[in-house]
N, C-alpha and C. Protein backbone atom coordinates (compact mmCIF):
# COMPACT_ATOMS: atom_id res chain seq x y z
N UNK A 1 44.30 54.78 -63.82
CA UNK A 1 43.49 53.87 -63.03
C UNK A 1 42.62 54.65 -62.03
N UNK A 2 43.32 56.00 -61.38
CA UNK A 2 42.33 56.44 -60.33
C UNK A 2 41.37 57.36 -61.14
N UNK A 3 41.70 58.09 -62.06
CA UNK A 3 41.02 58.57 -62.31
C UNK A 3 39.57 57.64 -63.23
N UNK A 4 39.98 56.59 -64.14
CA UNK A 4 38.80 55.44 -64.38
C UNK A 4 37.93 55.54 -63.16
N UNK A 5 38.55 55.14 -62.02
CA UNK A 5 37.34 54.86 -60.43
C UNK A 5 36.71 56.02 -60.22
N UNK A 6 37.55 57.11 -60.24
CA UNK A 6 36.70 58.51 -60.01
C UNK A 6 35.83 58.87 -60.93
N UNK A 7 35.86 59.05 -62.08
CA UNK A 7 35.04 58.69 -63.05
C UNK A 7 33.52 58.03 -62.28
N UNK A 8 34.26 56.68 -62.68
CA UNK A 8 32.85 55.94 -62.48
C UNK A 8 32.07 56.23 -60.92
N UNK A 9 33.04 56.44 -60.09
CA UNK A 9 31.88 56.64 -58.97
C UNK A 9 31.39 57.90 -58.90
N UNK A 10 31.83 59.12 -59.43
CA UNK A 10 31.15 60.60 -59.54
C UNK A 10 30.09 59.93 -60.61
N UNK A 11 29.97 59.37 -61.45
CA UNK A 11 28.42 59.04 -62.44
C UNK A 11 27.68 58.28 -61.83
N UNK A 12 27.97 57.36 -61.02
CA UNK A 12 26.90 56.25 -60.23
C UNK A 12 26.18 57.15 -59.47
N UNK A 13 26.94 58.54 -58.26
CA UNK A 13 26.66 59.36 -57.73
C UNK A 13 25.40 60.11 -58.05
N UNK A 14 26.13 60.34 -59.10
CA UNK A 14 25.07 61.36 -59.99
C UNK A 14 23.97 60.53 -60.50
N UNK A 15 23.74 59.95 -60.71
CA UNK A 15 22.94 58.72 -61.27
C UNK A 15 21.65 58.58 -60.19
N UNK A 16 22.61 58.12 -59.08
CA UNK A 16 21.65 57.78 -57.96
C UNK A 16 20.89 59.09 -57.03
N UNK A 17 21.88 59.83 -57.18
CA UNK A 17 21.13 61.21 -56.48
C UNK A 17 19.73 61.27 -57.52
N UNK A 18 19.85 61.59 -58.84
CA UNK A 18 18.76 61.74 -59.86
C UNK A 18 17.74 60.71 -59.83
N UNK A 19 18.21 59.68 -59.79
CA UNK A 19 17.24 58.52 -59.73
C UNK A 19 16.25 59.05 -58.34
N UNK A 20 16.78 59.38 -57.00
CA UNK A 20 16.10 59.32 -55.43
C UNK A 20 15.24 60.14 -55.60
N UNK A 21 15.55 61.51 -56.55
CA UNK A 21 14.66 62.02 -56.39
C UNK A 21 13.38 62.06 -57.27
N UNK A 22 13.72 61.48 -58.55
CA UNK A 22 12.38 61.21 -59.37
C UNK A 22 11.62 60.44 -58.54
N UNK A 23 11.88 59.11 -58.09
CA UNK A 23 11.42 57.80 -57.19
C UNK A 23 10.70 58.95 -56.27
N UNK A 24 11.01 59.91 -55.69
CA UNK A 24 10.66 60.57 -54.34
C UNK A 24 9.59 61.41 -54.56
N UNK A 25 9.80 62.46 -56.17
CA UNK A 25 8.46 62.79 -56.66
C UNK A 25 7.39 61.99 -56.90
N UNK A 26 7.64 60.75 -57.46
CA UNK A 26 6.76 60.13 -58.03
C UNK A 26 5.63 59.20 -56.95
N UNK A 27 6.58 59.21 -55.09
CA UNK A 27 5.92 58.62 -54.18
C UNK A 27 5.40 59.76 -53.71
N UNK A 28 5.85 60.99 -53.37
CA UNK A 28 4.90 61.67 -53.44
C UNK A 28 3.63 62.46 -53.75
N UNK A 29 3.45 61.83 -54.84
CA UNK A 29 2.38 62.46 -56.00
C UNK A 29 1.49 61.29 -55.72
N UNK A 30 1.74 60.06 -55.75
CA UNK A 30 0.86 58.86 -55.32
C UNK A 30 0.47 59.01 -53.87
N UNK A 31 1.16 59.53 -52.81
CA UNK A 31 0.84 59.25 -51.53
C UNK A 31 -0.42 60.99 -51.55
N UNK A 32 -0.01 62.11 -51.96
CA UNK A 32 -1.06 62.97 -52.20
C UNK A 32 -2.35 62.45 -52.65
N UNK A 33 -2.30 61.45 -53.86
CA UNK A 33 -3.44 61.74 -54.37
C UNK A 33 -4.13 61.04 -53.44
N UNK A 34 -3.81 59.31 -52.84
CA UNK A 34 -4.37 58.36 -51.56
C UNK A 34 -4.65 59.43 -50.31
N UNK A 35 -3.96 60.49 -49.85
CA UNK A 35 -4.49 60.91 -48.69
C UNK A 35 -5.86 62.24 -49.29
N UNK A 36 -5.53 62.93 -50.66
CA UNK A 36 -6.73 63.58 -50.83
C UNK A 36 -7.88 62.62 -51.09
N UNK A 37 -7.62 61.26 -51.78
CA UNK A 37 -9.33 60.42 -51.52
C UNK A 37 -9.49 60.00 -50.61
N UNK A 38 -9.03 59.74 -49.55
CA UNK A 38 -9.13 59.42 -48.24
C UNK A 38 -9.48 60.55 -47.37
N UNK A 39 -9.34 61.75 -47.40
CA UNK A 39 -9.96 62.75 -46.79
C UNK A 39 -11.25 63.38 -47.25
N UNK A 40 -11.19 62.97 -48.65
CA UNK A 40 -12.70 63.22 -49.07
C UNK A 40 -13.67 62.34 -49.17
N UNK A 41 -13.28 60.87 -48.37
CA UNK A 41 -14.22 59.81 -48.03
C UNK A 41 -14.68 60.28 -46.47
N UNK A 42 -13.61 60.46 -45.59
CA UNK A 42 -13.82 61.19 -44.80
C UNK A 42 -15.03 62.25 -44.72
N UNK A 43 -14.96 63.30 -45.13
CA UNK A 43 -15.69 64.49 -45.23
C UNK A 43 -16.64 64.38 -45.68
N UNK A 44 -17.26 63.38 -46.67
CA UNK A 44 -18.60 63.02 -47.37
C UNK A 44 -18.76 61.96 -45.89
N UNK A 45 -18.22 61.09 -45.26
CA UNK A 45 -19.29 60.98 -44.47
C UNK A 45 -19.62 61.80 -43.06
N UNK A 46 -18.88 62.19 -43.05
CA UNK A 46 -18.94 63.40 -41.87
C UNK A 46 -20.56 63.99 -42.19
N UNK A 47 -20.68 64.38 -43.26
CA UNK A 47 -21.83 65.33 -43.64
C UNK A 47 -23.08 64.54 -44.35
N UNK A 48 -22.96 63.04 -44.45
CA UNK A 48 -24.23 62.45 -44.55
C UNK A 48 -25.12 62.18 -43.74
């Protein structure tokens, strides 16, 4: 029986650690690309 629970909560663990960080690449790669077009809306009007 304990070991069934240990089991399952070392894989949810693991699961969720893996999951945070794809989710975390994937908001980061979206929040890069919004602040590089946003700084290059910026900078084009700076110089018009």
């Amino acid at each position: 029986m304990f070991k069934t629970i240990s089991i399952i909560v070392i894989l949810v663990t693991i699961f969720g650690v893996g999951f945070f960080f794809i989710v975390k690449r994937a908001l980061k790669k979206r929040l890069d690309y919004y602040l590089s077009k946003n700084n290059k809306k910026k900078f084009e009007t700076f110089h018009n």
